[in-house]
C-alpha atoms as a PDB file:
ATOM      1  CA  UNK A   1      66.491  80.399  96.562  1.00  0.00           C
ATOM      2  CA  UNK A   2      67.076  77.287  98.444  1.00  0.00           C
ATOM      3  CA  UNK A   3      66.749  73.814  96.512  1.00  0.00           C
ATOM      4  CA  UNK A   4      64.813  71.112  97.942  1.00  0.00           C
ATOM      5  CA  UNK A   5      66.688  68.523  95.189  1.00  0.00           C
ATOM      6  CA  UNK A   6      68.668  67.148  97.685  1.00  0.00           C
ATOM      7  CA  UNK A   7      65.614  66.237  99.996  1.00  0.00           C
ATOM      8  CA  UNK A   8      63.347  65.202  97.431  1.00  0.00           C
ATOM      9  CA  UNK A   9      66.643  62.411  96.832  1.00  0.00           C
ATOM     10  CA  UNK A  10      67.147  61.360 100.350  1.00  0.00           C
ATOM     11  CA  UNK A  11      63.277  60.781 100.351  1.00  0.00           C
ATOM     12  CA  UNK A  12      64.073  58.713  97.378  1.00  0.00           C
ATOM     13  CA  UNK A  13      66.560  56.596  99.366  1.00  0.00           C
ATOM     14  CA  UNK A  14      64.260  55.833 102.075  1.00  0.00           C
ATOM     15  CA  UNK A  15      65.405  58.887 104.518  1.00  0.00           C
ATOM     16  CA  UNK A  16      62.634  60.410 105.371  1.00  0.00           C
ATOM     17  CA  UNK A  17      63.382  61.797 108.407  1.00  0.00           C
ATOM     18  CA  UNK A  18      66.418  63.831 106.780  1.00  0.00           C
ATOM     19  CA  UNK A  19      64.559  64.870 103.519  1.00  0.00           C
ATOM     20  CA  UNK A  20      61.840  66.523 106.157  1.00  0.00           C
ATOM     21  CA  UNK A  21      64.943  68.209 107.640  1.00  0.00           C
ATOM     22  CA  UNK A  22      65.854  69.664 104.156  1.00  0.00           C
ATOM     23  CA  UNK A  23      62.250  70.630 103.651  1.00  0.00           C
ATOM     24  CA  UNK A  24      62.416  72.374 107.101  1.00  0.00           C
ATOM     25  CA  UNK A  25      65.926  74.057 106.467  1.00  0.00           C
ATOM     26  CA  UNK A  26      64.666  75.378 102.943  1.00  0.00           C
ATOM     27  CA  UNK A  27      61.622  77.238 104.641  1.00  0.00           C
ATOM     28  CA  UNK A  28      63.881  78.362 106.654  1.00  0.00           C
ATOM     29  CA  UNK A  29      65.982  80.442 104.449  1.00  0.00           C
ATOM     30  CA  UNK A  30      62.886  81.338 102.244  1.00  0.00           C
ATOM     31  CA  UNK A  31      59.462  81.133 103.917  1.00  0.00           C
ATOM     32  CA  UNK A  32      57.531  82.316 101.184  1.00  0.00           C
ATOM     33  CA  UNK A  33      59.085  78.411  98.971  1.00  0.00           C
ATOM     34  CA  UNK A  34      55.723  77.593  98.365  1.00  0.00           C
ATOM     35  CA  UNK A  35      57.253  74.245  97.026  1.00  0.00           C
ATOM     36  CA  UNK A  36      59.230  72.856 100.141  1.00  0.00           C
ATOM     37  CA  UNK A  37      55.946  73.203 101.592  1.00  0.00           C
ATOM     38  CA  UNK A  38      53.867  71.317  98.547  1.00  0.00           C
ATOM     39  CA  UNK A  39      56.871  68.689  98.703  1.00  0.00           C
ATOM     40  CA  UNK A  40      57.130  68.506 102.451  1.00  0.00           C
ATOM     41  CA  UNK A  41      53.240  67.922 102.605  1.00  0.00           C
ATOM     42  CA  UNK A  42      53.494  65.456  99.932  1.00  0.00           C
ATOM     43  CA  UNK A  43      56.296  63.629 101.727  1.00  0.00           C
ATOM     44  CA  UNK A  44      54.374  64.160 105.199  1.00  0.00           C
ATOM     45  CA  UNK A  45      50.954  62.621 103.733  1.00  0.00           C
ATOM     46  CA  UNK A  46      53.126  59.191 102.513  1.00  0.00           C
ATOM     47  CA  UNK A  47      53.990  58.981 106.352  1.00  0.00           C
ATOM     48  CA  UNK A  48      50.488  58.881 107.056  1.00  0.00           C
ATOM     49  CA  UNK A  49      51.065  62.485 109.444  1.00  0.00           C
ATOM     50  CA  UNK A  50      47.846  63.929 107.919  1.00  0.00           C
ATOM     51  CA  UNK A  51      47.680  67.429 109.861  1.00  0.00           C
ATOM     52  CA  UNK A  52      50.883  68.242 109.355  1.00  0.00           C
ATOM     53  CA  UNK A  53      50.320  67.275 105.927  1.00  0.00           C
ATOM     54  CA  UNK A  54      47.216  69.285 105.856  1.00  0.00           C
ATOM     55  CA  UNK A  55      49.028  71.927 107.329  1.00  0.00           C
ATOM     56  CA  UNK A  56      51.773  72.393 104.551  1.00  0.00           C
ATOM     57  CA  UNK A  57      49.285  72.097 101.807  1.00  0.00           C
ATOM     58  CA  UNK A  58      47.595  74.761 102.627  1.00  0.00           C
ATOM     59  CA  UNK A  59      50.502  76.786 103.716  1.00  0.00           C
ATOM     60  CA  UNK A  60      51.625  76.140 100.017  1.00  0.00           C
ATOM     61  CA  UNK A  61      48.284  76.800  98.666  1.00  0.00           C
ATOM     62  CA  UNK A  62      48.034  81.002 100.053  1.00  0.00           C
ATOM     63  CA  UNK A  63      51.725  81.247  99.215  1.00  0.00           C
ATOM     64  CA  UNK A  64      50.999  79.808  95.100  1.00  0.00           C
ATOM     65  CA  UNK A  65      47.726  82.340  95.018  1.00  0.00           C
ATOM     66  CA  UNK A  66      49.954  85.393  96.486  1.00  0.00           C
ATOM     67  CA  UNK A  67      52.398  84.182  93.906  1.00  0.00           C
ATOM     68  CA  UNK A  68      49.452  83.731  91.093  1.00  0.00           C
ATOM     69  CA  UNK A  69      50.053  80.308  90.435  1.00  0.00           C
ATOM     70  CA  UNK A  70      46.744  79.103  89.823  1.00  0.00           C
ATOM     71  CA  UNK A  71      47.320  75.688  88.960  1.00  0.00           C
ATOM     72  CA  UNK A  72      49.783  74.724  91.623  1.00  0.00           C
ATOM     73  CA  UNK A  73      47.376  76.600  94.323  1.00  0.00           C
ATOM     74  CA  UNK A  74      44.291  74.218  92.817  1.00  0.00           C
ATOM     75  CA  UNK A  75      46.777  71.049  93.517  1.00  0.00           C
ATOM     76  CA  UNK A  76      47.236  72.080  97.151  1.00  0.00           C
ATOM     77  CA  UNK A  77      43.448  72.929  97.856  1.00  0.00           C
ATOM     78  CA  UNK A  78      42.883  69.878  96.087  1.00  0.00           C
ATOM     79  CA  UNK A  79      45.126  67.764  98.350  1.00  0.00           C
ATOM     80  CA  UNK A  80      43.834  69.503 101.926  1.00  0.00           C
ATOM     81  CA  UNK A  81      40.310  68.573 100.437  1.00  0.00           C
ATOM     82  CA  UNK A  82      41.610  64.826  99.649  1.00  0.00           C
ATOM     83  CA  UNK A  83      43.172  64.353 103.616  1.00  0.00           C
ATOM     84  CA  UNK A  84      40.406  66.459 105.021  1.00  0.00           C
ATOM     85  CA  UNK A  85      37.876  63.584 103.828  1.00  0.00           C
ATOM     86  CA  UNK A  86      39.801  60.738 104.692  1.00  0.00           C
END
């Protein structure tokens, strides 16, 4: 499984651009990395790029409630609610 440690750094450091290009590369490789998604939307929403935010949350939310991960799958819906209203 790809690691999105590396992007979740350079967004750290003030590259966005290149942690979104991590993000991107990691779905890549594994589509169903319901995290690069949560993290890219997280990353996405701090840019103010709401759909696209909106648009990885839930992406992340169905992959966490094919995985079963209840909690992580609330957080998502939780977040595309939280955009949605704004």
């Amino acid at each position: 499984m790809p690691t999105t440690i590396g992007a979740y750094a350079k967004y750290a450091l003030g590259k966005n651009q290149e942690a979104i290009a991590d993000y991107d590369r990691a779905i890549q490789l594994n589509p169903n990395y319901a995290d690069a998604y949560k993290n890219r939307g997280n990353l996405k929403s701090t840019l103010d790029d709401k759909q696209s935010a909106i648009e990885d949350y839930q992406k992340a939310a169905d992959l966490y409630k094919q995985q079963g991960k209840t909690s992580d799958e609330q957080y998502a819906v939780n977040q595309v609610k939280k955009l949605s209203e704004q």
